[in-house]
C-alpha atoms as a PDB file:
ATOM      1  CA  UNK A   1     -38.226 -26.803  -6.353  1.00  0.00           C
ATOM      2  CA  UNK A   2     -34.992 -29.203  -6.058  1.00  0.00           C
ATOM      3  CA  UNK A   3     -32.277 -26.725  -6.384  1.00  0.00           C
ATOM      4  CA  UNK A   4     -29.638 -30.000  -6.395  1.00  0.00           C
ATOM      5  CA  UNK A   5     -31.766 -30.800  -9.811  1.00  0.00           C
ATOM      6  CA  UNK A   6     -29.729 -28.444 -12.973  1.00  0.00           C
ATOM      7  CA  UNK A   7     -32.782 -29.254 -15.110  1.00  0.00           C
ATOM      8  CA  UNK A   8     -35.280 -27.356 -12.363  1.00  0.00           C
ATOM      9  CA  UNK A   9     -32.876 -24.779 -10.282  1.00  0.00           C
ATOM     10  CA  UNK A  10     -33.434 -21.186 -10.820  1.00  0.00           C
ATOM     11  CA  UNK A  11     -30.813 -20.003 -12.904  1.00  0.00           C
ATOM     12  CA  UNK A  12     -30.756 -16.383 -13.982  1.00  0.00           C
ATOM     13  CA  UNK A  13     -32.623 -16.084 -17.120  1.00  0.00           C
ATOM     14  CA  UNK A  14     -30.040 -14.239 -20.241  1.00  0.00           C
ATOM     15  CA  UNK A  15     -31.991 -10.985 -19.525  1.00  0.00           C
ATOM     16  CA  UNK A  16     -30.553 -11.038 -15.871  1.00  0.00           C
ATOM     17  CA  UNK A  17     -26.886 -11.865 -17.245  1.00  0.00           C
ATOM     18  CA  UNK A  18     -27.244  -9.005 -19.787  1.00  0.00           C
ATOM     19  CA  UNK A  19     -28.539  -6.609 -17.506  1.00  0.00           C
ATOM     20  CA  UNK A  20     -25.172  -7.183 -14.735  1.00  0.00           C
ATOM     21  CA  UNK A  21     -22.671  -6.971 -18.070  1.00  0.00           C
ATOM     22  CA  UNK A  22     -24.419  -3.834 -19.102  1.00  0.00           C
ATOM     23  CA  UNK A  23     -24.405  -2.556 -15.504  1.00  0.00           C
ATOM     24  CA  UNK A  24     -20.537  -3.547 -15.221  1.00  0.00           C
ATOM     25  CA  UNK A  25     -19.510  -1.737 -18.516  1.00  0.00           C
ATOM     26  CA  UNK A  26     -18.807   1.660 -16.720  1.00  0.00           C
ATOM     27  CA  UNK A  27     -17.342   0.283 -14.061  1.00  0.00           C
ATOM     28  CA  UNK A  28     -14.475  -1.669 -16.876  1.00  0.00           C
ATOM     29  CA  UNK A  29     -13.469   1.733 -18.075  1.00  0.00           C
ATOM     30  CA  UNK A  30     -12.075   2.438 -14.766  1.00  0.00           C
ATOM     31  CA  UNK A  31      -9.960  -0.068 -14.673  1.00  0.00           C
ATOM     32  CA  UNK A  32      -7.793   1.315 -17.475  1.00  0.00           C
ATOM     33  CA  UNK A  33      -7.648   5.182 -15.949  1.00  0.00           C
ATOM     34  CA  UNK A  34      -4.764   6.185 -13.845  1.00  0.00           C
ATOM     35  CA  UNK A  35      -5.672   7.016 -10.370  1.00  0.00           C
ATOM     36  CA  UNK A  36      -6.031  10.780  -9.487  1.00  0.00           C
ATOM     37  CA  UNK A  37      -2.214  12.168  -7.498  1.00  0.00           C
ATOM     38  CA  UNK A  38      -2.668  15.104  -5.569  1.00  0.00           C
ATOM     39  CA  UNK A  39       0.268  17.005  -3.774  1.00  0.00           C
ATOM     40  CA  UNK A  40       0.722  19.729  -1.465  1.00  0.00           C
ATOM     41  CA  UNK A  41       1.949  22.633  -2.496  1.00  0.00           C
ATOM     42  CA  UNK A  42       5.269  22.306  -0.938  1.00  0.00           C
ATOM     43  CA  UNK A  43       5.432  18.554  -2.741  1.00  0.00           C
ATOM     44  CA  UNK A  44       4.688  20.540  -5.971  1.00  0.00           C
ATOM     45  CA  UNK A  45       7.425  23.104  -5.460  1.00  0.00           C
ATOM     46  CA  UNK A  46       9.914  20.445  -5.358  1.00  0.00           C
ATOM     47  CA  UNK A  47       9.403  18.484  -8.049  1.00  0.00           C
ATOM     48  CA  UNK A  48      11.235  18.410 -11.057  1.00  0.00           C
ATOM     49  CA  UNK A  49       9.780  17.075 -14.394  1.00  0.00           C
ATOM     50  CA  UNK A  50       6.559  16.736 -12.780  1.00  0.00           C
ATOM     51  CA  UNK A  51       8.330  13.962 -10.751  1.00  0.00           C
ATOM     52  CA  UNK A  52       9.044  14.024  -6.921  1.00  0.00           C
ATOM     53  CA  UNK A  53      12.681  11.802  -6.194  1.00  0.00           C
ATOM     54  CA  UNK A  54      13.314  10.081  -3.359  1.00  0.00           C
ATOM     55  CA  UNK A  55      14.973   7.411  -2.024  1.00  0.00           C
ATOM     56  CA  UNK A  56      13.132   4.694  -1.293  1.00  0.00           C
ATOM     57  CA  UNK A  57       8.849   4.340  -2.013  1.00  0.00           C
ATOM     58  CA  UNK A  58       7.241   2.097   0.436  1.00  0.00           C
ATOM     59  CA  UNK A  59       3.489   0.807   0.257  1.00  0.00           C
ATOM     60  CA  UNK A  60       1.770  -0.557   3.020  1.00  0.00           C
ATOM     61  CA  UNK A  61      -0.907  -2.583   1.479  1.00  0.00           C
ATOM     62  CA  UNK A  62      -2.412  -4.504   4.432  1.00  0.00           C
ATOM     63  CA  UNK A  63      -3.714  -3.941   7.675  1.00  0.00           C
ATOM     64  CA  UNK A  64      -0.598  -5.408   9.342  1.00  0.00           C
ATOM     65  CA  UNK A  65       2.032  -2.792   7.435  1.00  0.00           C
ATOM     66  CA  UNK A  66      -0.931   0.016   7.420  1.00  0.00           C
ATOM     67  CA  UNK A  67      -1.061  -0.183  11.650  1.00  0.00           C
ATOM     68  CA  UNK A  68       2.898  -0.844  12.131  1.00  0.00           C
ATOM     69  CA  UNK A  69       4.517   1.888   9.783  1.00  0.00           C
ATOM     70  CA  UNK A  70       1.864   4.720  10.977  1.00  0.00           C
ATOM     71  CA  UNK A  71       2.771   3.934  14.591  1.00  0.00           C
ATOM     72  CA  UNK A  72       6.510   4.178  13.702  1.00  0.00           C
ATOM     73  CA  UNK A  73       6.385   7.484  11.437  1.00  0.00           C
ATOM     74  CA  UNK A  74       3.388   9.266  14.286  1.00  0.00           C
ATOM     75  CA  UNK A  75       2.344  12.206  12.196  1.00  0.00           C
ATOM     76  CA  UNK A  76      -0.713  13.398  11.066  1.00  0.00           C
ATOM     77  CA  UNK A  77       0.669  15.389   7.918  1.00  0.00           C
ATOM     78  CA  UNK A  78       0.381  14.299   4.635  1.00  0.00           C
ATOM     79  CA  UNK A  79       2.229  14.910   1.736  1.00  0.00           C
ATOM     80  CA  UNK A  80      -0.145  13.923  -0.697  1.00  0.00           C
ATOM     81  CA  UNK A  81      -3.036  11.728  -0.974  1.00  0.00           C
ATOM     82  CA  UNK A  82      -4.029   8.990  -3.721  1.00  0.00           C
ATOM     83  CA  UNK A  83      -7.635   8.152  -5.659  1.00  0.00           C
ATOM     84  CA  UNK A  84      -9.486   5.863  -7.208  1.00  0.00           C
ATOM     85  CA  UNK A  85     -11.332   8.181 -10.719  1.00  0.00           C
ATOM     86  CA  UNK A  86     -14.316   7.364  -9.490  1.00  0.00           C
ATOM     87  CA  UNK A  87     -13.687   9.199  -6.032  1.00  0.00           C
ATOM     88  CA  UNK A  88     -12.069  12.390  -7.543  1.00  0.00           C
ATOM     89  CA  UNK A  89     -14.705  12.581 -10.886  1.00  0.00           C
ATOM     90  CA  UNK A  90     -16.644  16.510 -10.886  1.00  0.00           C
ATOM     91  CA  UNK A  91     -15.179  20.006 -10.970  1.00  0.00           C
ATOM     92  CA  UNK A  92     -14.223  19.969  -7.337  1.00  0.00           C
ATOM     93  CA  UNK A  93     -13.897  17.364  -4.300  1.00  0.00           C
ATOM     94  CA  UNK A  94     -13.658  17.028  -0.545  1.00  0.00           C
ATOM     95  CA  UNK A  95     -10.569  16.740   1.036  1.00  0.00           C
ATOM     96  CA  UNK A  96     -10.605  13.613   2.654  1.00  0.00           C
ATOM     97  CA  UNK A  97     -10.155  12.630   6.010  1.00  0.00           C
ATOM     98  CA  UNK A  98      -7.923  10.144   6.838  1.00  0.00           C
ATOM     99  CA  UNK A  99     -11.002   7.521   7.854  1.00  0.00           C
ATOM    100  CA  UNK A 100     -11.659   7.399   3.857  1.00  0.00           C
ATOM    101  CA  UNK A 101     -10.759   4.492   2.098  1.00  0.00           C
ATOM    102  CA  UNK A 102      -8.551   6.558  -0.216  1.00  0.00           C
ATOM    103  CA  UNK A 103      -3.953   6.183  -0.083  1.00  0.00           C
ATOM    104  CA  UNK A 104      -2.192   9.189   2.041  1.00  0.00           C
ATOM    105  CA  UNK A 105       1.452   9.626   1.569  1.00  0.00           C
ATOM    106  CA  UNK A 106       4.090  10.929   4.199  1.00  0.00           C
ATOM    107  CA  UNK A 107       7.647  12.011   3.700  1.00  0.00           C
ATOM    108  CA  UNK A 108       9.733  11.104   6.216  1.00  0.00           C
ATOM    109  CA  UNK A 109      13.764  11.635   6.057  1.00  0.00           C
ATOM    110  CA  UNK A 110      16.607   8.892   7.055  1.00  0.00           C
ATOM    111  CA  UNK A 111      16.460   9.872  10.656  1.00  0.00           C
ATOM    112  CA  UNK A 112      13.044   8.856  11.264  1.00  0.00           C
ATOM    113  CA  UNK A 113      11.591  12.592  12.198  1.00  0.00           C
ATOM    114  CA  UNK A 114       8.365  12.880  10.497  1.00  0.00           C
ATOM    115  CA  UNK A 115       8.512  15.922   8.262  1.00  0.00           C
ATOM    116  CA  UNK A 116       6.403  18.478  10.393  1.00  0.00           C
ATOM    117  CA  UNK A 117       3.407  21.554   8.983  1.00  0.00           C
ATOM    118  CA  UNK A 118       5.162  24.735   8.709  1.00  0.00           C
ATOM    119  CA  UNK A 119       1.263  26.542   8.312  1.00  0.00           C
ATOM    120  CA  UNK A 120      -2.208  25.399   8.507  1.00  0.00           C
ATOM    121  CA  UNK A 121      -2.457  21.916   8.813  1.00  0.00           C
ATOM    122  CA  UNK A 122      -4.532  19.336   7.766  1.00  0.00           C
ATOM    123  CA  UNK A 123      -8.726  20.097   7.747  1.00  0.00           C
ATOM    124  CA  UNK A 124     -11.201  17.712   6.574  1.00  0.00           C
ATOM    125  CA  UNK A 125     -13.735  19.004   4.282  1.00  0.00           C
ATOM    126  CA  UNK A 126     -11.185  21.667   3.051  1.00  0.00           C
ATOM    127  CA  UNK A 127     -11.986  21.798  -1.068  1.00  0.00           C
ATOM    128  CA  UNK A 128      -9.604  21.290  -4.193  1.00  0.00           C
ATOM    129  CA  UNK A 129      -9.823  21.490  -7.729  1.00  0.00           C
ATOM    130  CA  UNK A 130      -9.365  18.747  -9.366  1.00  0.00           C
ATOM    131  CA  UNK A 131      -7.471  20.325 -12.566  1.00  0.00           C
ATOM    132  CA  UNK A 132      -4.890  22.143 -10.515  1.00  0.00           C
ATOM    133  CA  UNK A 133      -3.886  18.504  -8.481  1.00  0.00           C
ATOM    134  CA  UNK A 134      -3.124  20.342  -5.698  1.00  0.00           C
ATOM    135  CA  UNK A 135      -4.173  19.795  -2.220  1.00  0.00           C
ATOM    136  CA  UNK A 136      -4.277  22.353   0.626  1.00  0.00           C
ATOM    137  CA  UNK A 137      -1.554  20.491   2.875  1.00  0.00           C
ATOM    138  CA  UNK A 138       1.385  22.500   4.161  1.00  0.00           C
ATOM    139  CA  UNK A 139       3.995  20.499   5.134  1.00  0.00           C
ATOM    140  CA  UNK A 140       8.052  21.413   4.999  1.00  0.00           C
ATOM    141  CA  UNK A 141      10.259  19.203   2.859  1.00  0.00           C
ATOM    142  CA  UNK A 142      14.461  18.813   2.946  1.00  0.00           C
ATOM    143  CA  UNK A 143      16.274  20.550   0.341  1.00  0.00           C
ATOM    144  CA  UNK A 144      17.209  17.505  -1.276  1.00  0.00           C
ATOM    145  CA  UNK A 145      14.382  14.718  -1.540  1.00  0.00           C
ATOM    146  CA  UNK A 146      17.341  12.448  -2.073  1.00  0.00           C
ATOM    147  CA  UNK A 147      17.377  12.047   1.213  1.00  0.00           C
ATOM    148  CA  UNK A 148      13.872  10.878   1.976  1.00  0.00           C
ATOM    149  CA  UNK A 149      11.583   7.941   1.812  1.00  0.00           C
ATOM    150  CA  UNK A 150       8.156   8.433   0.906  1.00  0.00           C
ATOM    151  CA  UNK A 151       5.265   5.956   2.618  1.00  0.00           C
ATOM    152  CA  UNK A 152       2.487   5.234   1.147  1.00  0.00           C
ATOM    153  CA  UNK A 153      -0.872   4.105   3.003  1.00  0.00           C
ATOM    154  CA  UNK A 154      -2.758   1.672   0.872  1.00  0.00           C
ATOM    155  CA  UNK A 155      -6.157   1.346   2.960  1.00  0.00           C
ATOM    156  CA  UNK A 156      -8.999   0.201   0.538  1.00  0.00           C
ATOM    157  CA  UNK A 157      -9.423  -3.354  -0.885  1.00  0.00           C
ATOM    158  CA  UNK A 158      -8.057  -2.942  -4.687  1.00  0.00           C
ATOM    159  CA  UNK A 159      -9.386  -5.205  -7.392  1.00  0.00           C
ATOM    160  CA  UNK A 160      -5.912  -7.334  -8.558  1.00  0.00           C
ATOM    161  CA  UNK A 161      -7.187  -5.648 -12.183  1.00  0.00           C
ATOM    162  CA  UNK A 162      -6.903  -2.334 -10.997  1.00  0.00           C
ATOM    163  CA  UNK A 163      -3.644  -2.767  -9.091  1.00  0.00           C
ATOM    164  CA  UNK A 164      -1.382  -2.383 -12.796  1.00  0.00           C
ATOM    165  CA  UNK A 165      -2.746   1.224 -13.630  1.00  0.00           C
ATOM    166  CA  UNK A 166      -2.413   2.083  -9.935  1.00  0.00           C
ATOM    167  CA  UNK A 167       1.160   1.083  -9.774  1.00  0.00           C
ATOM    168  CA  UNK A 168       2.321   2.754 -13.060  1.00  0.00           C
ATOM    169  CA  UNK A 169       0.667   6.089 -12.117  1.00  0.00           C
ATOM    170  CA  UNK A 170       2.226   6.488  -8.839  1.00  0.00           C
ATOM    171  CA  UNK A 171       5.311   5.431 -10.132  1.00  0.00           C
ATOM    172  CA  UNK A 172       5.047   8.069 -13.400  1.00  0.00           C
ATOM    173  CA  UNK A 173       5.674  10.959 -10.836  1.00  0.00           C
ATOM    174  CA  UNK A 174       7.356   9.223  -8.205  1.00  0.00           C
ATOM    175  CA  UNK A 175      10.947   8.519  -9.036  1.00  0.00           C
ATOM    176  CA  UNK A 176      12.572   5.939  -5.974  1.00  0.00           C
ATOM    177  CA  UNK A 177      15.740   4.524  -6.012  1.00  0.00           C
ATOM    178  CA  UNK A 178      13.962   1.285  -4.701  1.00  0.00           C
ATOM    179  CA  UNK A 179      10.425   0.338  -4.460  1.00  0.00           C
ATOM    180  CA  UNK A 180       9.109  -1.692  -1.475  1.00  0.00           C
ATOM    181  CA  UNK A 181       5.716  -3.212  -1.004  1.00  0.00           C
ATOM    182  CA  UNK A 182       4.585  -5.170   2.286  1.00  0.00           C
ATOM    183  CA  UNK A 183       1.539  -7.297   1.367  1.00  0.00           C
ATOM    184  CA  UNK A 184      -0.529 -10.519   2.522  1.00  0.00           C
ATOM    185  CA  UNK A 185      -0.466 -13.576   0.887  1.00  0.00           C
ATOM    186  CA  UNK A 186      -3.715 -15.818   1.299  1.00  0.00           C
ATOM    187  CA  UNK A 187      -2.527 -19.275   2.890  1.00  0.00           C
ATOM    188  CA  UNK A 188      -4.158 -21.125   0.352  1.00  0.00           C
ATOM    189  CA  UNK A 189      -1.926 -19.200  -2.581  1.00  0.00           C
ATOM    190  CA  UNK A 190       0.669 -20.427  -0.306  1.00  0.00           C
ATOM    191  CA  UNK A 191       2.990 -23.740  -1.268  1.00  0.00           C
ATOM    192  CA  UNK A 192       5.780 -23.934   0.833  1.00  0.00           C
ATOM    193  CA  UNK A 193       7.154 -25.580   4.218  1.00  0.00           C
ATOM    194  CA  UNK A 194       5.556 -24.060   7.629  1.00  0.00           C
ATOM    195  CA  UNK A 195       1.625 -24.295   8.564  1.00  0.00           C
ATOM    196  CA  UNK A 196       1.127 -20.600   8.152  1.00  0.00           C
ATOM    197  CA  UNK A 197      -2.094 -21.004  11.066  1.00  0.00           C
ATOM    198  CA  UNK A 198       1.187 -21.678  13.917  1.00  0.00           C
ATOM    199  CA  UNK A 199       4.193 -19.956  12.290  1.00  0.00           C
ATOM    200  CA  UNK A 200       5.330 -16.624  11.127  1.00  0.00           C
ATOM    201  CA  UNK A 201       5.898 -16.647   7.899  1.00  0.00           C
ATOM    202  CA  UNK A 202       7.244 -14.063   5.649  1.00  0.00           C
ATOM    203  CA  UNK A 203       9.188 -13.645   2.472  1.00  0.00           C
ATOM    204  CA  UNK A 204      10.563 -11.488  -0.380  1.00  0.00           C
ATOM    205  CA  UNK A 205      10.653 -11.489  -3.920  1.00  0.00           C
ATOM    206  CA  UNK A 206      13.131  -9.625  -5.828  1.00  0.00           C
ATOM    207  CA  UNK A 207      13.596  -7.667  -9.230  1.00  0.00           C
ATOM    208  CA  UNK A 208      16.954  -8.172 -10.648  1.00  0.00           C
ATOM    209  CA  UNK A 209      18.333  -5.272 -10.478  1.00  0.00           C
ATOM    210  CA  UNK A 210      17.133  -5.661  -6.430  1.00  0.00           C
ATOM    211  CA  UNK A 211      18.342  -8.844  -5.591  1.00  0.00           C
ATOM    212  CA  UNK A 212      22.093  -7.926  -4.780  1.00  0.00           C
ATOM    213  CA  UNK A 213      21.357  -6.062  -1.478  1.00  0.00           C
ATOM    214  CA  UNK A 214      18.282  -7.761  -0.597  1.00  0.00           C
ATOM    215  CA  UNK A 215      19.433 -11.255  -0.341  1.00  0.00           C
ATOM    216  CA  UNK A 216      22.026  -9.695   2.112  1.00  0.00           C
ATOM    217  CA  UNK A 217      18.991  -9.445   4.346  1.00  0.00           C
ATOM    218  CA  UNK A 218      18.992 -13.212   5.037  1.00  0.00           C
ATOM    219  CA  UNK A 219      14.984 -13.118   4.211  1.00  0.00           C
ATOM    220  CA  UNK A 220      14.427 -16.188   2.662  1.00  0.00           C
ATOM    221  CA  UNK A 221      12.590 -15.858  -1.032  1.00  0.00           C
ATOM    222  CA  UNK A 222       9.231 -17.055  -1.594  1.00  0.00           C
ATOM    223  CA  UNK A 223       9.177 -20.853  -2.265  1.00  0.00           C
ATOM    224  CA  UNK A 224       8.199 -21.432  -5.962  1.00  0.00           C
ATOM    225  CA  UNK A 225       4.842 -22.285  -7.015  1.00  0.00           C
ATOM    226  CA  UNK A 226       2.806 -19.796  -4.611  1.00  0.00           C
ATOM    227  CA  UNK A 227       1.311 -17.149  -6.618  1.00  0.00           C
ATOM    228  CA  UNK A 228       1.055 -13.134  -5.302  1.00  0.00           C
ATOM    229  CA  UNK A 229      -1.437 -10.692  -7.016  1.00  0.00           C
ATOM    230  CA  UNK A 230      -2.373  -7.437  -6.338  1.00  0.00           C
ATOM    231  CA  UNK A 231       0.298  -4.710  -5.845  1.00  0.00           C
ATOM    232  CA  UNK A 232       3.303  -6.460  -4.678  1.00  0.00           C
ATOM    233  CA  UNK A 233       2.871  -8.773  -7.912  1.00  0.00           C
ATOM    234  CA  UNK A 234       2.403  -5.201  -9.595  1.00  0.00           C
ATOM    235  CA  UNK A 235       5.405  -3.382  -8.856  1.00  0.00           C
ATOM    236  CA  UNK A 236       7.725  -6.440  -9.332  1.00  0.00           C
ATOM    237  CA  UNK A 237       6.965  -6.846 -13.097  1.00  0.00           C
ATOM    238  CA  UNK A 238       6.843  -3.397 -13.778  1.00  0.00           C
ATOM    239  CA  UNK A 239       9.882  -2.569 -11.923  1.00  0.00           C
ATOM    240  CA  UNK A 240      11.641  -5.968 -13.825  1.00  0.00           C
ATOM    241  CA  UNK A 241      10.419  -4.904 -17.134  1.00  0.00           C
ATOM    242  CA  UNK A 242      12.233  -1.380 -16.658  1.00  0.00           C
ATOM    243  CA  UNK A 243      15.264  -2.624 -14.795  1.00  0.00           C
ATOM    244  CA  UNK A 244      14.311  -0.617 -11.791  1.00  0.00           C
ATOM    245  CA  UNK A 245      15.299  -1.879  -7.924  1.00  0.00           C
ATOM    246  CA  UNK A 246      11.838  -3.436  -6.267  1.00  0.00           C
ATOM    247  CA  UNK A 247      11.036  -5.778  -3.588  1.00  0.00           C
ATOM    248  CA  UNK A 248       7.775  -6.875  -2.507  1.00  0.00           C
ATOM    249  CA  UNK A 249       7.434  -8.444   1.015  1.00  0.00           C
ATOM    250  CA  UNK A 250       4.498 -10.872   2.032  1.00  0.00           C
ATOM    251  CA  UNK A 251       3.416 -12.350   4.830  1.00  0.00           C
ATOM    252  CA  UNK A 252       1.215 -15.562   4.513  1.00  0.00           C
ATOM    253  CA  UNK A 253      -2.110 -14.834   6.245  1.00  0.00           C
ATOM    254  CA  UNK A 254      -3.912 -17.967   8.012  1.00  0.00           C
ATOM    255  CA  UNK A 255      -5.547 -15.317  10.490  1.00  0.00           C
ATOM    256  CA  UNK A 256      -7.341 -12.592  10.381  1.00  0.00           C
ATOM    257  CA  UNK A 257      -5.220 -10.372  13.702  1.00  0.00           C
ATOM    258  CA  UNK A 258      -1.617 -11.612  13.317  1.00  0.00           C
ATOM    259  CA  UNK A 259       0.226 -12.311  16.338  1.00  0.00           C
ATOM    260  CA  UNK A 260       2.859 -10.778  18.417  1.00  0.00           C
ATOM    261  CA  UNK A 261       5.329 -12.864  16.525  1.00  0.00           C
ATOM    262  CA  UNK A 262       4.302 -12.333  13.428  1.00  0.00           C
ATOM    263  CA  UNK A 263       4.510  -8.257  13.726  1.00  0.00           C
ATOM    264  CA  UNK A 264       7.702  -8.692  15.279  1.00  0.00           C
ATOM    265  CA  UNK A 265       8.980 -10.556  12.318  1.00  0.00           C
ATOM    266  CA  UNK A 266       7.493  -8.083   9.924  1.00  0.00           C
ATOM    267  CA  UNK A 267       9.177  -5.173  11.680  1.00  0.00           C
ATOM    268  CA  UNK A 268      12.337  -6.953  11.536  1.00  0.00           C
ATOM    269  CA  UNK A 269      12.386  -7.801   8.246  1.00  0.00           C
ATOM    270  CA  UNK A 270      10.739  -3.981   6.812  1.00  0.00           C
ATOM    271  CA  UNK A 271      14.112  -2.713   9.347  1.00  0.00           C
ATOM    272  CA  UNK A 272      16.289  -4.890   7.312  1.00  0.00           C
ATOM    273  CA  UNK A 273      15.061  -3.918   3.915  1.00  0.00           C
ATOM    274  CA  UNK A 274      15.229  -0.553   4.141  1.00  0.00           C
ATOM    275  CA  UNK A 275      18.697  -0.210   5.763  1.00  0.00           C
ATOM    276  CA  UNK A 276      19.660  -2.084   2.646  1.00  0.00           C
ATOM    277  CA  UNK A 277      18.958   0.219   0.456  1.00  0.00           C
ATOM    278  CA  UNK A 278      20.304   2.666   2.343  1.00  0.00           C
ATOM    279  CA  UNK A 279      16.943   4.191   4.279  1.00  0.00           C
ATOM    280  CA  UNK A 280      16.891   3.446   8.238  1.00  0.00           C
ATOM    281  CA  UNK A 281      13.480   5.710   8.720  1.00  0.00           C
ATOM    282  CA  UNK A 282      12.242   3.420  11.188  1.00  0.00           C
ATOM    283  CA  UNK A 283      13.945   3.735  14.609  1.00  0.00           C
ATOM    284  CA  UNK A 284      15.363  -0.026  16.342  1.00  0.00           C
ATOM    285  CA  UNK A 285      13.720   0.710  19.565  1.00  0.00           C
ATOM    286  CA  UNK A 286      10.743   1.636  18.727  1.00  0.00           C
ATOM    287  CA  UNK A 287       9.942  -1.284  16.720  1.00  0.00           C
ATOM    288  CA  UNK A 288       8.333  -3.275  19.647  1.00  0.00           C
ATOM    289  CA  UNK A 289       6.326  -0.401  20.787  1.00  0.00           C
ATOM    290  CA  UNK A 290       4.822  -0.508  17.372  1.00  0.00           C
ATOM    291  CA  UNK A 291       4.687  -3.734  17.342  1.00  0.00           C
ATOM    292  CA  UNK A 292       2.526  -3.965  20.475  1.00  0.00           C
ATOM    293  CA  UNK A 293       0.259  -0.841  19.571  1.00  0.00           C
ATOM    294  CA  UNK A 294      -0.539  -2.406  15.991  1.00  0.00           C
ATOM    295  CA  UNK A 295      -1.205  -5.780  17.373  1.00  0.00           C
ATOM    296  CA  UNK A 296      -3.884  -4.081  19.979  1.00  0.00           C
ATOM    297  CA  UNK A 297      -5.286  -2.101  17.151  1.00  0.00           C
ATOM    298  CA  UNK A 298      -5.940  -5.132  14.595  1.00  0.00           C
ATOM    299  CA  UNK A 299      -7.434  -7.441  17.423  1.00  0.00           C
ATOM    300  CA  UNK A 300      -9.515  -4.063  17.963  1.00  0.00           C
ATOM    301  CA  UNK A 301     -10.863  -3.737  14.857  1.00  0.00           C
ATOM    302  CA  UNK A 302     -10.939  -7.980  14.222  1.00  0.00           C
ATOM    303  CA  UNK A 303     -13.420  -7.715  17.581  1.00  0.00           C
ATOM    304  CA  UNK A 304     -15.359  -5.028  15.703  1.00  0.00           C
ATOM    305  CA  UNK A 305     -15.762  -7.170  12.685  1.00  0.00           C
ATOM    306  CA  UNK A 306     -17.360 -10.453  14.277  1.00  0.00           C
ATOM    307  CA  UNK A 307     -20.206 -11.911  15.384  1.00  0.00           C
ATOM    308  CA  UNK A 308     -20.088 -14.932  17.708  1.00  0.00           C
ATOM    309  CA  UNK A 309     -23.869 -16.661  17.820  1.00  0.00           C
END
């Protein structure tokens, strides 16, 4: 058979098509169900309104951020933890481990100390239920969460259809004076000046009500015509369309391990951001360490992910 020739390549018959758009029907519901927000009890005790405040929100929502920020905060106790419906579904779950594809949050205050467990801490395979939204973390929290910026760990591949309802149900019980997301922009969404393969490239884009202090930052803005998705593109309109402060910072990726350069820049410019907005969680001198320990850890797992025949 010629599969060049349309008239005699095998095409899936309309039984095959209908059998992948009935399989995919369950699957669309989810994309229009807020994801499942579970707290610790100490989390819970503070909130007010069934919202948590703080200061600034900050999503890392690639690889890059992920292995940078969890260097700089170095602790092992979560806050709270984030899921998809489809991993929190049944009368009771697992407590996940922090291996799962699934979003841990950390509260961290302005001094960069990482808030510490004043009981048990953390145990995989610990059990919740899933009515009460309350997970079996113990960790100590300031008086005032005014004072605090809470980091979010975005680790699984989101759909750019999912990212919407994600976004709004964090931010329906978290309450920041500014929202910041570090994402990746592919280089061939990219139009702008720079080969993205040889330079470091990163930039910002603003909400209105953010723009005032963040262009103070001397980040340059993302050069018109490249197009972001996912949750950077998700927390910018919803944050515009509600007048709230929100910045979303991508990097343009031509590689899959950034370079040495590259992380530095990112570290400089997440430093820069938050001190803005009045947050300074992540300590000057520790930024290279970081920088050096994330850069090991991507080529790591990069290594881990190839095949060379």
């Amino acid at each position: 058979m010629d599969m060049s020739d349309p008239l005699t390549a095998d095409f899936p018959t309309r039984n095959a098509d209908q059998d992948e758009e009935l399989a995919a029907l369950p699957d669309a519901a989810l994309v229009h169900q807020r994801p499942a927000i579970f707290w610790s009890s100490a989390a819970t005790a503070c909130m007010e309104g069934g919202k948590i405040s703080v200061q600034q929100l900050v999503i890392a929502s690639n690889a890059a951020a992920c292995q940078l920020l969890r260097h700089c905060c170095m602790t092992q106790q979560a806050a709270g933890v984030i899921m998809l419906p489809e991993q929190a579904q049944g009368p009771g779950i697992a407590l996940p481990s922090p291996a799962d594809k699934v979003c841990f949050m950390y509260l961290l205050d302005n001094s960069g100390a990482a808030l510490q467990p004043t009981a048990s801490p953390l145990k995989e395979g610990s059990s919740l239920a899933a009515s009460t939204g309350r997970l079996n973390l113990n960790a100590s929290l300031p008086a005032s969460q005014q004072t605090c910026s809470l980091l979010v760990f975005c680790q699984l591949p989101m759909q750019p259809e999912r990212t919407t309802i994600w976004m709004q149900g964090l931010l329906h019980v978290v309450q920041a004076q500014h929202v910041l997301v570090v994402a990746s922009l592919p280089a061939f969404s990219y139009r702008g000046p720079g080969d993205p393969s040889q330079d470091a490239l990163h930039y910002v884009v603003h909400s209105s009500a953010a723009k005032q202090r963040s262009q103070s930052c001397g980040i340059p803005s993302l050069p018109s015509g490249s197009l972001i998705t996912g949750l950077a593109a998700a927390a910018v309109q919803y944050s515009e369309a509600r007048r709230l402060s929100a910045t979303a910072l991508v990097g343009i990726e031509a590689r899959p391990v950034p370079d040495m350069a590259s992380l530095r820049q990112l570290a400089d410019y997440i430093e820069k951001l938050l001190k803005a907005h009045g947050s300074s969680f992540i300590q000057a001198d520790s930024l290279m360490t970081a920088a050096k320990q994330a850069e090991k850890a991507l080529s790591a797992a990069a290594s881990n992910s190839f095949m060379y025949v």
